[in-house]
Protein backbone atom coordinates (compact mmCIF):
# COMPACT_ATOMS: atom_id res chain seq x y z
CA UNK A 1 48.02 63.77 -0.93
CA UNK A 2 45.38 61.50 -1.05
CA UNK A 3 42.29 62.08 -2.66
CA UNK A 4 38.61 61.92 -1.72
CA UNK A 5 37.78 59.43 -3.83
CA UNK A 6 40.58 57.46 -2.56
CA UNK A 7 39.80 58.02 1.08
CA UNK A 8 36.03 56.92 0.35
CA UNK A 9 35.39 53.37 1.38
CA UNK A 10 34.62 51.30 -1.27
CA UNK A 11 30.34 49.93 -0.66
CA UNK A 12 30.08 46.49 -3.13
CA UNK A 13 26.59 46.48 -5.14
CA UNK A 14 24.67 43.76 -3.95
CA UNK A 15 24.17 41.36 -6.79
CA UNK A 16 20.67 40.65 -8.14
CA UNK A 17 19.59 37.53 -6.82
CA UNK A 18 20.38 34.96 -9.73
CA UNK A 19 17.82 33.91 -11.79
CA UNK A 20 17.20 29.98 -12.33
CA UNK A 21 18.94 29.11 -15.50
CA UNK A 22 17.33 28.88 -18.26
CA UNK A 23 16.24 25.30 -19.01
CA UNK A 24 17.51 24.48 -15.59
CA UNK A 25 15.26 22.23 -13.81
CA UNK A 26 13.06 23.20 -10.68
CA UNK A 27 13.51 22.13 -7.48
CA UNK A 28 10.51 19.57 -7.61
CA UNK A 29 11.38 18.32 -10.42
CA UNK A 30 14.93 17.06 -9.49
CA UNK A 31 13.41 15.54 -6.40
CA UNK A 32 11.19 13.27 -8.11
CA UNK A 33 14.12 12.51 -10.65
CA UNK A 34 16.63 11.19 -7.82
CA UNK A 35 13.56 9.37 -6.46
CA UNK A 36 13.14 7.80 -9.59
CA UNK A 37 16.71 6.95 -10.08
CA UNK A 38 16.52 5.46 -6.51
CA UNK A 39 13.45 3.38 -7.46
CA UNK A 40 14.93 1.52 -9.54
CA UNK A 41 18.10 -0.40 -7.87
CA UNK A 42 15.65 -0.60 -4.68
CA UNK A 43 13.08 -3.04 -7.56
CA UNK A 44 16.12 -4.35 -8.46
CA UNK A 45 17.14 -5.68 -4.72
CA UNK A 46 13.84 -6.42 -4.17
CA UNK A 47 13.51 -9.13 -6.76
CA UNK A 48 17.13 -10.04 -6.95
CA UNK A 49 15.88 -10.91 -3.12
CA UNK A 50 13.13 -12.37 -4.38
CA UNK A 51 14.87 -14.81 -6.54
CA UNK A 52 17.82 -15.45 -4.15
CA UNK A 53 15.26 -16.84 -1.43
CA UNK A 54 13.10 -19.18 -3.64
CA UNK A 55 16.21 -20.89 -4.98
CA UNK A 56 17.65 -21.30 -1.22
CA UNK A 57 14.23 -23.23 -0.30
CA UNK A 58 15.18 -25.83 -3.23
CA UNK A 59 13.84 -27.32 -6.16
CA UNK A 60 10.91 -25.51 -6.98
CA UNK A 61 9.69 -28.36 -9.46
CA UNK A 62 10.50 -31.54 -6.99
CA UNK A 63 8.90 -29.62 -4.10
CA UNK A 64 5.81 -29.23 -6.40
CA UNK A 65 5.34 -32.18 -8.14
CA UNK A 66 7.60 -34.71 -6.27
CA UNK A 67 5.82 -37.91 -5.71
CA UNK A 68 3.43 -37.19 -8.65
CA UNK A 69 5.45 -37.56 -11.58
CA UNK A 70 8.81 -40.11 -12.39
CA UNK A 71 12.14 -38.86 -11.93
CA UNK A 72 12.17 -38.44 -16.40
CA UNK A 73 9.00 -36.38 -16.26
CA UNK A 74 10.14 -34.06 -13.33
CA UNK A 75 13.82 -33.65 -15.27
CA UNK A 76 11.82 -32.92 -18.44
CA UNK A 77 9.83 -30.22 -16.69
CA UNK A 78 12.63 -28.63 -15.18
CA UNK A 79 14.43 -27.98 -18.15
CA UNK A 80 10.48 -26.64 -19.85
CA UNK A 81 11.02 -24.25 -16.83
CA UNK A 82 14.94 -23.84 -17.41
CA UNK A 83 15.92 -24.60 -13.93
CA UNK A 84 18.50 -26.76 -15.16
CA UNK A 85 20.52 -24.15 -16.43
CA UNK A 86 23.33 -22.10 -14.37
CA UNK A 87 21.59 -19.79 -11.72
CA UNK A 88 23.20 -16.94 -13.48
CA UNK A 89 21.67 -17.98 -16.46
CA UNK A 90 17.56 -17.98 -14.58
CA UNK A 91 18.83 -14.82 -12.95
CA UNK A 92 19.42 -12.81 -16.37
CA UNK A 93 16.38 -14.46 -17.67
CA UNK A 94 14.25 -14.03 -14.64
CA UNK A 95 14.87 -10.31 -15.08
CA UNK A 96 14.73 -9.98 -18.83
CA UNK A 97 10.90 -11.55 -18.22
CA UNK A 98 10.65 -9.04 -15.55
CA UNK A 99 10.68 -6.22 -18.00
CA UNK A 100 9.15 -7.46 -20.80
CA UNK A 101 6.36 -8.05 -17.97
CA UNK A 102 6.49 -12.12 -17.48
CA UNK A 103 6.40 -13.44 -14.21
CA UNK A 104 6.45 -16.78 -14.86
CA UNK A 105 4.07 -19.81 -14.88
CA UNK A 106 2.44 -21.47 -11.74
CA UNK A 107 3.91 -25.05 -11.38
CA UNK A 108 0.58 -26.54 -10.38
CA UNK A 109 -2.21 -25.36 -12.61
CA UNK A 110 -0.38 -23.78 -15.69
CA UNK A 111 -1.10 -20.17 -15.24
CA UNK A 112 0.63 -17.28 -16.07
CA UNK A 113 1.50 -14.89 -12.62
CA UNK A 114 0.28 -11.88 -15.11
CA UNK A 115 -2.90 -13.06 -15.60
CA UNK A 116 -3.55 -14.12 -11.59
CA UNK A 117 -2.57 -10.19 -11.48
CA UNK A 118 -5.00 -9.06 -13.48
CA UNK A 119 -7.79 -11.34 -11.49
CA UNK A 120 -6.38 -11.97 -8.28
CA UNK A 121 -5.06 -8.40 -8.31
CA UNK A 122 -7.72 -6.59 -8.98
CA UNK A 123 -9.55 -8.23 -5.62
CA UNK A 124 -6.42 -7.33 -3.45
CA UNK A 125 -6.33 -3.62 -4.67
CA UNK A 126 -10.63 -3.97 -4.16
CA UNK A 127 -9.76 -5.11 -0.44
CA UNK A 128 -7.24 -2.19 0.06
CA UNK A 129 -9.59 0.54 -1.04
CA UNK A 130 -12.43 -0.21 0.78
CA UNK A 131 -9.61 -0.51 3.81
CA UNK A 132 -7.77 2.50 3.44
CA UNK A 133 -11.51 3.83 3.71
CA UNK A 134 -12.38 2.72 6.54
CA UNK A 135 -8.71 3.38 8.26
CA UNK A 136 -9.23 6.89 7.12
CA UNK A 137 -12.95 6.67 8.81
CA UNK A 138 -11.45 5.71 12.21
CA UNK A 139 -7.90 7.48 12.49
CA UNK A 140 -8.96 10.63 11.30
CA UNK A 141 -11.43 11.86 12.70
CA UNK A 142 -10.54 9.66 16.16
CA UNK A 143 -7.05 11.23 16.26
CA UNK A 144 -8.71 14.73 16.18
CA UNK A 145 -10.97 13.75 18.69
CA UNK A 146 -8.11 12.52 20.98
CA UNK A 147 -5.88 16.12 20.33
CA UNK A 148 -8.46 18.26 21.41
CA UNK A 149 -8.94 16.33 24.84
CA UNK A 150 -5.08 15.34 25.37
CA UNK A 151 -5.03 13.53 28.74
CA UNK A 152 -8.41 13.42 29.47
CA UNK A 153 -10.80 10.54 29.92
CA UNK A 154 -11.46 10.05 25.65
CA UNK A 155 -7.70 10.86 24.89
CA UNK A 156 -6.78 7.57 27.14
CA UNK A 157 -9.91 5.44 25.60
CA UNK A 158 -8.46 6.25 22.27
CA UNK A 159 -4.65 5.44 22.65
CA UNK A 160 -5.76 1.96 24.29
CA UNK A 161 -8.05 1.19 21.45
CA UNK A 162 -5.70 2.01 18.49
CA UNK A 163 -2.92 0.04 20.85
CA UNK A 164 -5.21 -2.73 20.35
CA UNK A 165 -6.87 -2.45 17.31
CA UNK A 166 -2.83 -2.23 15.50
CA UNK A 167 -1.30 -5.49 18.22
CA UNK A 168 -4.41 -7.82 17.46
CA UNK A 169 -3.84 -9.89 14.66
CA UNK A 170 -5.79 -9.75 11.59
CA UNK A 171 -7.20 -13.02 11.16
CA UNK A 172 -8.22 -12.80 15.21
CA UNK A 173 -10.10 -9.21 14.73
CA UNK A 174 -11.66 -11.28 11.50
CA UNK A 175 -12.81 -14.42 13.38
CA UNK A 176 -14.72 -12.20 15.60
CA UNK A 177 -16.28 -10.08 12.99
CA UNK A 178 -17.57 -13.06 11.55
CA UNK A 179 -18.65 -14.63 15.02
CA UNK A 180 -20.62 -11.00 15.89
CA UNK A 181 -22.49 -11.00 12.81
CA UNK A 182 -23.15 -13.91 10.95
CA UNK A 183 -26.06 -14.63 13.23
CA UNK A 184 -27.45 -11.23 11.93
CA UNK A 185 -27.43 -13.10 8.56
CA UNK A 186 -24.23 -10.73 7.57
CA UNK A 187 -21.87 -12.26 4.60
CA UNK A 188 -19.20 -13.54 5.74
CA UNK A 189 -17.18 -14.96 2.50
CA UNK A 190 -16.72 -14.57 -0.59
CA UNK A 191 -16.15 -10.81 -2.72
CA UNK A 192 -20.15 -11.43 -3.79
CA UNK A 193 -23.39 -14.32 -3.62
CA UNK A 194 -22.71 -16.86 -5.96
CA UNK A 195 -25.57 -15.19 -8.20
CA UNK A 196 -23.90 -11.77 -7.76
CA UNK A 197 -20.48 -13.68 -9.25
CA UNK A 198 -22.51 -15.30 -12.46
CA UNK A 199 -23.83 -12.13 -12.95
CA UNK A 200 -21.12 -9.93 -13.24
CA UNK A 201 -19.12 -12.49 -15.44
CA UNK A 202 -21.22 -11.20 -18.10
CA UNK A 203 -20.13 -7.34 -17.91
CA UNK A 204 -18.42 -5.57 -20.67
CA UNK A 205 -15.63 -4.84 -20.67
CA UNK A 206 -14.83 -6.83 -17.13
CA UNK A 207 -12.62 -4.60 -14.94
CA UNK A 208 -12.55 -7.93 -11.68
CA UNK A 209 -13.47 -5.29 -9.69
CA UNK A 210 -16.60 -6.33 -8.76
CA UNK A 211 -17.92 -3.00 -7.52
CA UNK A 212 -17.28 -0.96 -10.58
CA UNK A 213 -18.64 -4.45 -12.55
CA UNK A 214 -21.66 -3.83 -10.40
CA UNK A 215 -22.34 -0.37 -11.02
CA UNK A 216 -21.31 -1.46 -14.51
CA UNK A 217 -24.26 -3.43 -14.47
CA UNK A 218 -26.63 -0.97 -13.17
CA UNK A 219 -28.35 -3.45 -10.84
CA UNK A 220 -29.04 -1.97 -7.48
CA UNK A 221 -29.28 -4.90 -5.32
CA UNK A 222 -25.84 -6.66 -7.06
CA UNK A 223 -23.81 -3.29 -5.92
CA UNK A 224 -25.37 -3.63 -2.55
CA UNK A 225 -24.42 -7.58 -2.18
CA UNK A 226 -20.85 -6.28 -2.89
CA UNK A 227 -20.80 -3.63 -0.26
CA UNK A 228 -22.13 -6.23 2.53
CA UNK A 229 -19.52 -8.87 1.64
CA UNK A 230 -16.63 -6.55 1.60
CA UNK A 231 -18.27 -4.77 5.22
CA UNK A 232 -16.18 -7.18 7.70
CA UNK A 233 -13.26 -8.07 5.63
CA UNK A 234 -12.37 -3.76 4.90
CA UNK A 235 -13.11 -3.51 9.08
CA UNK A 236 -10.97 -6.07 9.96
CA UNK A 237 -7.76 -5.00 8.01
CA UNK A 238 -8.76 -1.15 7.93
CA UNK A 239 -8.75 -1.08 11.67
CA UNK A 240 -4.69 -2.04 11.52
CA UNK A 241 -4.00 0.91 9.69
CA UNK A 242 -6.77 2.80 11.61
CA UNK A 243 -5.02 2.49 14.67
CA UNK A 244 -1.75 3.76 13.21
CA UNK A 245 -3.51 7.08 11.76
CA UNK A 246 -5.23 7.46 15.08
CA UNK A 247 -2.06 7.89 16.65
CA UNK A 248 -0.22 9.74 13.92
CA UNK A 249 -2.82 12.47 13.84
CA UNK A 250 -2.71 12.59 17.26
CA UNK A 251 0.77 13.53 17.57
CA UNK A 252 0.98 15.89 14.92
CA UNK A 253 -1.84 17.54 15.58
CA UNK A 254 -0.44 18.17 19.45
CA UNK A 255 2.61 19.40 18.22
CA UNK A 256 1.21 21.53 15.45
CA UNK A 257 -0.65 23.45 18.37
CA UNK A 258 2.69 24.42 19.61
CA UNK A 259 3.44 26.08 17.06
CA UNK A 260 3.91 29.89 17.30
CA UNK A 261 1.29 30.80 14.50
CA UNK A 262 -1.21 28.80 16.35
CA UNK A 263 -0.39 31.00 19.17
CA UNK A 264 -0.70 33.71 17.55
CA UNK A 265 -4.11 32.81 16.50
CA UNK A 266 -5.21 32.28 19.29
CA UNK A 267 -3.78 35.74 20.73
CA UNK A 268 -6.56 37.21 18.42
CA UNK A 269 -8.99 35.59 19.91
CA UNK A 270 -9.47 32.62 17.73
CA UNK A 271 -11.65 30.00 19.09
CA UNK A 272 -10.25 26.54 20.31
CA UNK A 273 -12.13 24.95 17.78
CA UNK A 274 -11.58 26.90 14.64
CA UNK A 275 -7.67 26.99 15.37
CA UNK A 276 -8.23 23.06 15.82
CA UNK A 277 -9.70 22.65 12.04
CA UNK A 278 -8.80 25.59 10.50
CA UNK A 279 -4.71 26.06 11.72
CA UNK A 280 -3.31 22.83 12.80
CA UNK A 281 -5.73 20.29 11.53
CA UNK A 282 -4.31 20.70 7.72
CA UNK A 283 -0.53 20.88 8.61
CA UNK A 284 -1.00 17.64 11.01
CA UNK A 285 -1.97 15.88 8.20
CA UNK A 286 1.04 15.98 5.76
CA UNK A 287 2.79 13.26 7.89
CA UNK A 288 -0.30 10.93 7.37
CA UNK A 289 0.02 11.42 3.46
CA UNK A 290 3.95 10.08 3.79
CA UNK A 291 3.16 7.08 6.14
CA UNK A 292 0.43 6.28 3.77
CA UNK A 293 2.97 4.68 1.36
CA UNK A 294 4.40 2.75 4.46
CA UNK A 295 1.17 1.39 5.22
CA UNK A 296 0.87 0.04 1.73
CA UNK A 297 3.03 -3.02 2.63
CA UNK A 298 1.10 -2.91 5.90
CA UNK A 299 -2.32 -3.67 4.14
CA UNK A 300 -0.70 -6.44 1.71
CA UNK A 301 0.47 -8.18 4.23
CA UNK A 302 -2.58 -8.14 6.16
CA UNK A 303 -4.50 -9.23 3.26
CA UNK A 304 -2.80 -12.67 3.25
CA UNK A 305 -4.47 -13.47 6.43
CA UNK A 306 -7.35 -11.39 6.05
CA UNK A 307 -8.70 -12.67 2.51
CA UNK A 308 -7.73 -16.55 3.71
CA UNK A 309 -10.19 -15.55 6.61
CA UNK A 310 -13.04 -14.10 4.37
CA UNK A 311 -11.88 -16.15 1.17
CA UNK A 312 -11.35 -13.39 -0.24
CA UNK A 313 -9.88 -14.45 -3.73
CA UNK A 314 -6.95 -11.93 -4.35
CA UNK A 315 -3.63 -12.33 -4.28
CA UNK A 316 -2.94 -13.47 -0.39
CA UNK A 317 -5.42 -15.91 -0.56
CA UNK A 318 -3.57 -17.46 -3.93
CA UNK A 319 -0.58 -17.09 -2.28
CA UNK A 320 -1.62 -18.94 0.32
CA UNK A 321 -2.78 -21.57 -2.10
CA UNK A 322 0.24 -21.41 -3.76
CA UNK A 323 2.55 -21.86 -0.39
CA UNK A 324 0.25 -24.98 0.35
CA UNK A 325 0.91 -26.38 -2.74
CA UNK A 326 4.22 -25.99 -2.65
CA UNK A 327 4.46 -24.43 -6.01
CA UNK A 328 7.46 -21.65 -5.55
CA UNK A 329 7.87 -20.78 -9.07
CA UNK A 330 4.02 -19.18 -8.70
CA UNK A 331 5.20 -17.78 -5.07
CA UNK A 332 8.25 -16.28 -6.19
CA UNK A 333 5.95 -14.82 -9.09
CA UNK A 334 3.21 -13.22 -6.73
CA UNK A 335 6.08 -12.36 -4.68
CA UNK A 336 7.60 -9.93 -7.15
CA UNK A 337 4.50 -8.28 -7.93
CA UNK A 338 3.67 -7.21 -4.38
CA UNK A 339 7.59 -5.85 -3.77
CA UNK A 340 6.99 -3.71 -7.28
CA UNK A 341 3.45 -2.74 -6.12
CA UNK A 342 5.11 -1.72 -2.82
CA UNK A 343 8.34 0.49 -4.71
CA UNK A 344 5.98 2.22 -6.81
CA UNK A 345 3.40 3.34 -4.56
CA UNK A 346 6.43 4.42 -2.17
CA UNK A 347 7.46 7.01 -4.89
CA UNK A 348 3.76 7.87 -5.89
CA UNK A 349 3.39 8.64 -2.38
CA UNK A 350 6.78 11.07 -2.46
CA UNK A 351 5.47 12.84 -5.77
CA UNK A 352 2.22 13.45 -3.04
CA UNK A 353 3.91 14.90 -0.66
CA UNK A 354 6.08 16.77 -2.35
CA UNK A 355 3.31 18.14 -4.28
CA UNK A 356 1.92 19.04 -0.78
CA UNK A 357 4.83 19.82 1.42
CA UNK A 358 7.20 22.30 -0.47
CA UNK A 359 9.91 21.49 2.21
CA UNK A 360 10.75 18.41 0.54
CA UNK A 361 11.96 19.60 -2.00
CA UNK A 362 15.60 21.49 -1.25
């Protein structure tokens, strides 16, 4: 005969939930390790690409220098450069510079590629502050503007103008800056007056930057000359990225307020505007933090054209030199630097958002 206990069904426990393991790692931080661990082969084919393309072109040092020095002089400076070795040999040694943090040496004038980052450099990364500034200015508060009257007379204005503000090209939008307000007596070159310039040379320590060398300074009217002369260039390459922000807010923000805990809110009776700003306006915004890193290649490749139109000394405008000159050793050098600056601020940007947006993470 079977017993009770025998006839009772069997319930399982349920199992505590298991704990993280002790000395395990957290979610966030193995996210940011495997995008670490990607960073680096994507550097890697980056200036592997790098190098590939300026030895296709074809002899950096007869391309330079060709019809300026005899055949003996040009042999003797490749092998000072080591371009008569195997390319396997310049590869390994091109990347064993890499790290210790040589880029090379500029064919034409004799200057190292790290010190035309520290100079050059320090005007590009200048150009894309006060840019991302102003793009932040404009697509912001614009794409707001254009989610709250979707379809309506503003909503259309908007889309049309950040449609044309991102299709016009750079140097255009520039050449009419300058054309609108150089009569006004508005700088229209240069980072700074040639006084301004002098001036600053003489700060300690010297950062290049010329607005913290200004404030540096103290001088009122020297911080003010900056401002003005970076006023058109930061417009004409902030409105690129402007236009993309408009939209992206736009779209977020119009499918944030379809969301069912915006409905909810405003079931209670929460007014349009406060469910605008207070419910969807912060969640829209996450996406604008990850295309931020995108737009970081954006703005350095605007900034060839746009400091050549300003003469705005960074590092477009010496690449530009440098492509002129024909000097590819300095190119591929310049080169490098903007595909690292463009991997790291790609995984600066993920640590951002994952900091922001927990989703990320699993």
């Amino acid at each position: 005969m079977a017993t009770t206990e025998a006839l009772t069904p069997t319930v399982p426990t349920p199992s505590e939930p298991s704990s993280p393991r002790k000395g395990g790692l957290s979610p966030l931080a193995r996210y940011l390790l495997v995008r670490l661990a990607l960073l680096i082969p994507m550097i890697w084919l980056l200036v592997t690409l790098v190098f590939l393309l300026m030895r296709v072109i074809g002899d950096p040092i007869q391309a330079a220098l060709g019809g300026r020095l005899s055949p003996a002089q040009i042999a003797e400076r490749k092998a000072e450069a080591g371009l008569d070795r195997p390319i396997l040999t310049q590869y390994l040694e091109y990347l064993g510079g890499l790290v210790r943090g040589d880029f090379g040496v500029t064919l034409t004038d004799n200057r190292k590629v790290s010190d035309i980052l520290l100079v050059n450099g320090a005007a590009t990364l200048e150009l894309a502050f006060w840019s991302l500034l102003v793009a932040f200015a404009v697509g912001i508060p614009l794409g707001r503007l254009a989610a709250r009257y979707r379809d309506q007379l503003p909503d259309v204005a908007l889309r049309l103008f950040a449609i044309l503000v991102y299709a016009a090209p750079v140097f255009f939008v520039g050449l009419l800056l300058k054309l609108a307000f150089t009569p006004f007596g508005w700088p229209s070159s240069g980072r700074a007056s040639t006084t301004t310039e002098i001036t600053l040379q003489q700060v300690e320590p010297q950062t290049n930057i010329m607005i913290i060398d200004a404030i540096l300074w103290g001088e009122p009217s020297l911080i003010l000359d900056v401002l003005q002369h970076a006023m058109l260039p930061a417009i004409a390459l902030g409105l690129l990225t402007g236009g993309v922000f408009l939209r992206l807010v736009r779209l977020n923000l119009l499918q944030t307020l379809r969301m069912d805990y915006v409905t909810a809110a405003r079931a209670r009776g929460v007014s349009e505007r406060r469910v605008l700003s207070k419910h969807a306006f912060r969640t829209a915004l996450v996406p604008v933090v990850t295309v931020m890193g995108l737009q970081v290649a954006l703005l350095l490749g605007g900034a060839i054209l746009t400091e050549t139109t300003f003469e705005w000394k960074g590092l477009g405008y010496q690449l530009a030199e440098y492509l002129v000159r024909r000097d590819f050793l300095a190119v591929q050098g310049i080169v490098t630097v903007i595909a690292l600056i463009v991997g790291v601020m790609s995984f600066l940007i993920d640590v951002i958002v994952a900091f922001v947006d927990p989703r990320v993470r699993f």
